[in-house]
Protein backbone atom coordinates (compact mmCIF):
# COMPACT_ATOMS: atom_id res chain seq x y z
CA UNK A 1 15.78 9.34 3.86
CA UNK A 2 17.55 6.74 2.58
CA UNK A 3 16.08 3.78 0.46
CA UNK A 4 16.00 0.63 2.08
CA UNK A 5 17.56 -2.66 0.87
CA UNK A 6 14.69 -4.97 0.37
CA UNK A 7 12.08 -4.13 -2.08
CA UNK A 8 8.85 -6.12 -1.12
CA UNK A 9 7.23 -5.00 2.45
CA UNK A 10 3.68 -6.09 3.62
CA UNK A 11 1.36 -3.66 5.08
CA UNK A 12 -0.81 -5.99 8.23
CA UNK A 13 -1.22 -3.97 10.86
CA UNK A 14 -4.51 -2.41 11.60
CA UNK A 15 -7.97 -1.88 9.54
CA UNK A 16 -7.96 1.58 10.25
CA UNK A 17 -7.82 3.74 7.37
CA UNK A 18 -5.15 6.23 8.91
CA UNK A 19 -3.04 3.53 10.55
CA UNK A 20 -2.96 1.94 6.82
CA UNK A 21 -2.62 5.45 5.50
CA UNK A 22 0.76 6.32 7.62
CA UNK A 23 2.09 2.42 6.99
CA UNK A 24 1.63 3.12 3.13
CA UNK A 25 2.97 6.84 3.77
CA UNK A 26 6.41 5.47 5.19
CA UNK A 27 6.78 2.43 3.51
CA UNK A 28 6.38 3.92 -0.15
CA UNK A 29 9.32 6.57 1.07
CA UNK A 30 11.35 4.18 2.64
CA UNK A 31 11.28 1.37 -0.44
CA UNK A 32 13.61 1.89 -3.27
CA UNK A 33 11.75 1.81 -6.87
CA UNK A 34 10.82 -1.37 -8.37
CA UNK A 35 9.73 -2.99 -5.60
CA UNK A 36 6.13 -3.33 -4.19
CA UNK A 37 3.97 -2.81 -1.57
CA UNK A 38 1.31 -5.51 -0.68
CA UNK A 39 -1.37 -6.44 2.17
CA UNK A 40 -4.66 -8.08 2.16
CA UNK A 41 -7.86 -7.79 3.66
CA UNK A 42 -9.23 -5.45 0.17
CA UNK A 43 -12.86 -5.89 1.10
CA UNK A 44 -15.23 -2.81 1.66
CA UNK A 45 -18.08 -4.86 3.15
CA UNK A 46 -15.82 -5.85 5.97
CA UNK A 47 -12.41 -3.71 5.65
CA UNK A 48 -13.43 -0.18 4.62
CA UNK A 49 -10.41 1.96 6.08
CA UNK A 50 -7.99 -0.55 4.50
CA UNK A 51 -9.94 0.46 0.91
CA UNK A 52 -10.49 3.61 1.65
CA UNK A 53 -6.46 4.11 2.43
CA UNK A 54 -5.10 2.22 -0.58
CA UNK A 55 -7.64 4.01 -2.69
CA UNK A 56 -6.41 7.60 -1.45
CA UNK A 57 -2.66 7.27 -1.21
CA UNK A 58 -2.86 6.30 -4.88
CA UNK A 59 -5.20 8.69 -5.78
CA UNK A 60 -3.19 11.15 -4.40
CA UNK A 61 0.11 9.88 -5.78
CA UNK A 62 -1.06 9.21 -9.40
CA UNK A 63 -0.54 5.38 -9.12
CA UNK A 64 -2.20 2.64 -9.66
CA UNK A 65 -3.18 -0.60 -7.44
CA UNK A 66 -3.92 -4.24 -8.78
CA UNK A 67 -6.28 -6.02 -6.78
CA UNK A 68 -5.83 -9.68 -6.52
CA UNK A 69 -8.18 -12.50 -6.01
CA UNK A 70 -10.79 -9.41 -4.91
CA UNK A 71 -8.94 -9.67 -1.05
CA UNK A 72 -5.35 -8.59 -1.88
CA UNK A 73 -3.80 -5.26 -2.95
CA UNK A 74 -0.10 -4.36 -4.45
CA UNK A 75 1.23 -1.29 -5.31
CA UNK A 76 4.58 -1.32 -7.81
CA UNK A 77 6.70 1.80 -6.90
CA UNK A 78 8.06 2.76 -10.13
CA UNK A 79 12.12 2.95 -10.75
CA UNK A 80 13.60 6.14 -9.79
């Protein structure tokens, strides 16, 4: 797959944690490195599968995630 042009994308389209799973998924393959990955809604008591997702994808990658304002999430894909 090729990279795409921009390097900032926002993940806002469902809570659930697989929907937000497969959006991080393609989005982290499809986004050249240096740019990020963002969304909101980073709160357990009301958002779990968006938590649950972020936490696992970078679990699973090695990454890590900055958490901002205790509601938003970013990932930084590192430069190829």
């Amino acid at each position: 797959m090729r990279s795409a042009v921009s390097s900032r994308c926002v993940v806002h389209a469902s809570y659930e944690e697989k929907d937000v799973y497969m959006d991080l998924t393609y989005y982290w393959h499809a986004y050249r490195g240096g740019g990020v990955i963002f969304g909101d809604d980073y709160r357990a008591e009301f958002y779990p599968g968006v938590v649950k997702a972020v936490e696992a994808f970078t679990s699973e990658h090695g990454l890590q995630h900055e958490v901002i304002d205790g509601q938003f999430w970013l990932l930084r894909k590192p430069i190829d």
